[in-house]
Protein backbone atom coordinates (compact mmCIF):
# COMPACT_ATOMS: atom_id res chain seq x y z
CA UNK A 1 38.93 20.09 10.38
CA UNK A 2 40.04 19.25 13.75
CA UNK A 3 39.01 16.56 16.29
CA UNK A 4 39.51 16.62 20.09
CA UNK A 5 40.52 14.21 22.71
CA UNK A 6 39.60 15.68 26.77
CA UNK A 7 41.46 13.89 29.85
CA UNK A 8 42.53 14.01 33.08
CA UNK A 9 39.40 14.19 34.70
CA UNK A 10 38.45 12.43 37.65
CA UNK A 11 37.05 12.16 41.15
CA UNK A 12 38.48 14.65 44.03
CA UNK A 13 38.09 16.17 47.47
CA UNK A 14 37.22 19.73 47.77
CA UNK A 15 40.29 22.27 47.94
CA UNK A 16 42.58 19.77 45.59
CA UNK A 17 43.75 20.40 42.14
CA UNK A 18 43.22 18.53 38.66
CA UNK A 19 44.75 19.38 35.20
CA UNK A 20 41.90 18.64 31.90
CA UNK A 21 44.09 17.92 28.82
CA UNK A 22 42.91 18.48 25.44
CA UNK A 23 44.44 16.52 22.46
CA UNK A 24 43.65 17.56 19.15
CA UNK A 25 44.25 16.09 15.69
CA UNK A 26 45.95 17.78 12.67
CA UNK A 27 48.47 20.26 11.48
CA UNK A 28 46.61 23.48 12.19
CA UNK A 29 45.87 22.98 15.45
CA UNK A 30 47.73 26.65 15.73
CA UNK A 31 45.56 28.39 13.60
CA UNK A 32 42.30 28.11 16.43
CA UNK A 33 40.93 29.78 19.15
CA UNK A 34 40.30 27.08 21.91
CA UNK A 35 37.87 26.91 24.46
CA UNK A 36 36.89 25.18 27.79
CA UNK A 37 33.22 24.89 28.80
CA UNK A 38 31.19 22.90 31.36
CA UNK A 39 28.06 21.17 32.11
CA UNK A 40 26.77 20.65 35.11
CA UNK A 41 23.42 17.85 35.68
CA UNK A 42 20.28 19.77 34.98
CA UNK A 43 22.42 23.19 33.58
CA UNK A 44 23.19 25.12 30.43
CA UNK A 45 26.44 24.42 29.56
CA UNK A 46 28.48 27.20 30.45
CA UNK A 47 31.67 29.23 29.65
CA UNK A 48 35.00 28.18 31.71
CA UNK A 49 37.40 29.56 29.75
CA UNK A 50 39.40 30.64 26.09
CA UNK A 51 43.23 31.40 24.75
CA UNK A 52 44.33 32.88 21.88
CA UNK A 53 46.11 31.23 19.09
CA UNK A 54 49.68 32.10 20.44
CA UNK A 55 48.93 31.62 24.21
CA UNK A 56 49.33 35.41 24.56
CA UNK A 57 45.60 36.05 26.14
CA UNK A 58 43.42 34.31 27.68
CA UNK A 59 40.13 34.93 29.44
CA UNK A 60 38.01 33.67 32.74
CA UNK A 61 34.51 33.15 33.72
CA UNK A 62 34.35 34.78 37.07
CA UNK A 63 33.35 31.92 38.73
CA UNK A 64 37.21 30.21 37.87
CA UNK A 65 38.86 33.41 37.69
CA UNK A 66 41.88 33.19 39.75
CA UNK A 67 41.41 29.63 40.49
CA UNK A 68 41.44 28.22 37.12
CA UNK A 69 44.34 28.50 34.33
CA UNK A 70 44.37 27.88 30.73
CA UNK A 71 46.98 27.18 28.14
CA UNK A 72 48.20 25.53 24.92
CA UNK A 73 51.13 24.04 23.32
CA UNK A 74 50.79 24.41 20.03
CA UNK A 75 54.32 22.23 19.25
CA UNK A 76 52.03 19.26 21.37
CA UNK A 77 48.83 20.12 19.62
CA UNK A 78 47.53 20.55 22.84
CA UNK A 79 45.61 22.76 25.54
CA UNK A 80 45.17 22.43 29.71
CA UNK A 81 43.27 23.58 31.92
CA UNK A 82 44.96 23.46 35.58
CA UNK A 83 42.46 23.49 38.53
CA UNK A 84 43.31 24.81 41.82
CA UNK A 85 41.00 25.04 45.17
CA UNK A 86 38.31 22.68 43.47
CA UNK A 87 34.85 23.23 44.81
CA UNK A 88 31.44 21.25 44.53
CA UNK A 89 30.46 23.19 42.44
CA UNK A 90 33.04 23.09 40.19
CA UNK A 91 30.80 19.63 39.16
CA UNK A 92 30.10 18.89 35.73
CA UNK A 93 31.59 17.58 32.38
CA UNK A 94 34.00 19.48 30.81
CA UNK A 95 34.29 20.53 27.15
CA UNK A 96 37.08 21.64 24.97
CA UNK A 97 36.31 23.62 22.05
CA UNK A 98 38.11 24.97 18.80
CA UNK A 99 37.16 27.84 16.96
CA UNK A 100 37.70 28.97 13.72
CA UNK A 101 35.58 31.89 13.56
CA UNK A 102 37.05 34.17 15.64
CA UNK A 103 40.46 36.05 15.44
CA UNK A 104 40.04 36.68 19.45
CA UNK A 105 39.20 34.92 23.09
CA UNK A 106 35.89 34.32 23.13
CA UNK A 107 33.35 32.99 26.03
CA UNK A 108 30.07 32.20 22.90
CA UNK A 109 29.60 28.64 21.99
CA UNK A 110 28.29 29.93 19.43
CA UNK A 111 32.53 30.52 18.09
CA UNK A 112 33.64 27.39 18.26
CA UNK A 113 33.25 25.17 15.29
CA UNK A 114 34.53 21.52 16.81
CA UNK A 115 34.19 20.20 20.20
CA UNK A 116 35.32 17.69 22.34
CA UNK A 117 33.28 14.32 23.70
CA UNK A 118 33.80 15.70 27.47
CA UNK A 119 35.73 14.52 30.83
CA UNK A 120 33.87 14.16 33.84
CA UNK A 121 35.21 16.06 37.06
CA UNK A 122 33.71 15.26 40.25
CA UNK A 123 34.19 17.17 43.80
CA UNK A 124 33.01 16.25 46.66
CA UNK A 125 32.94 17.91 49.84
């Protein structure tokens, strides 16, 4: 059982930079796959991005890729997502997720048992 906390996001100009923290609770915050996902108004909530339980691998929608990084401290209980060169449509509310399910990265909601309530990031242009 884990629950988790999103921050960090916010309102911003296209082409600056935000970093989404996610806090989560327990002591086996180590033992999960974690996840970042995104909804945009009127979309599907979609996959951002994923890391491994050691912070070894990681994995990017190509939309993000190169743009977008993810990573954990697992000493913190805690994962980030640092935003570079934010677009428009970079838009939407953003999820963190924790899965249990899987021993690798993975980009299906479906794998991830416990998610966050969401932080809104807004660009505009």
């Amino acid at each position: 059982q884990v629950q988790l906390v999103e921050s960090g996001g916010g309102l911003v100009q296209a082409g600056d930079s935000l970093r989404l923290s996610c806090a989560a609770s327990g002591r086996t915050f180590s033992s999960y796959v974690m996840g970042w996902f995104r909804q945009a108004p009127g979309k599907e909530r979609e996959f951002v991005a994923t890391i491994n339980r050691s912070g070894s691998s990681s994995y990017y929608a190509d939309s993000v890729k190169g743009r977008f990084t993810i990573s954990r401290d697992n000493v913190k209980n805690t994962v980030y997502l640092r935003m570079n060169s934010l677009k428009p449509e970079d838009t939407a509310v953003y999820y963190c997720a924790a899965s249990g399910r899987t021993y690798y990265v993975s980009q299906s909601n479906s794998a991830y048992d416990y998610w966050g309530q969401g932080t809104q990031v807004t660009v505009s242009s």
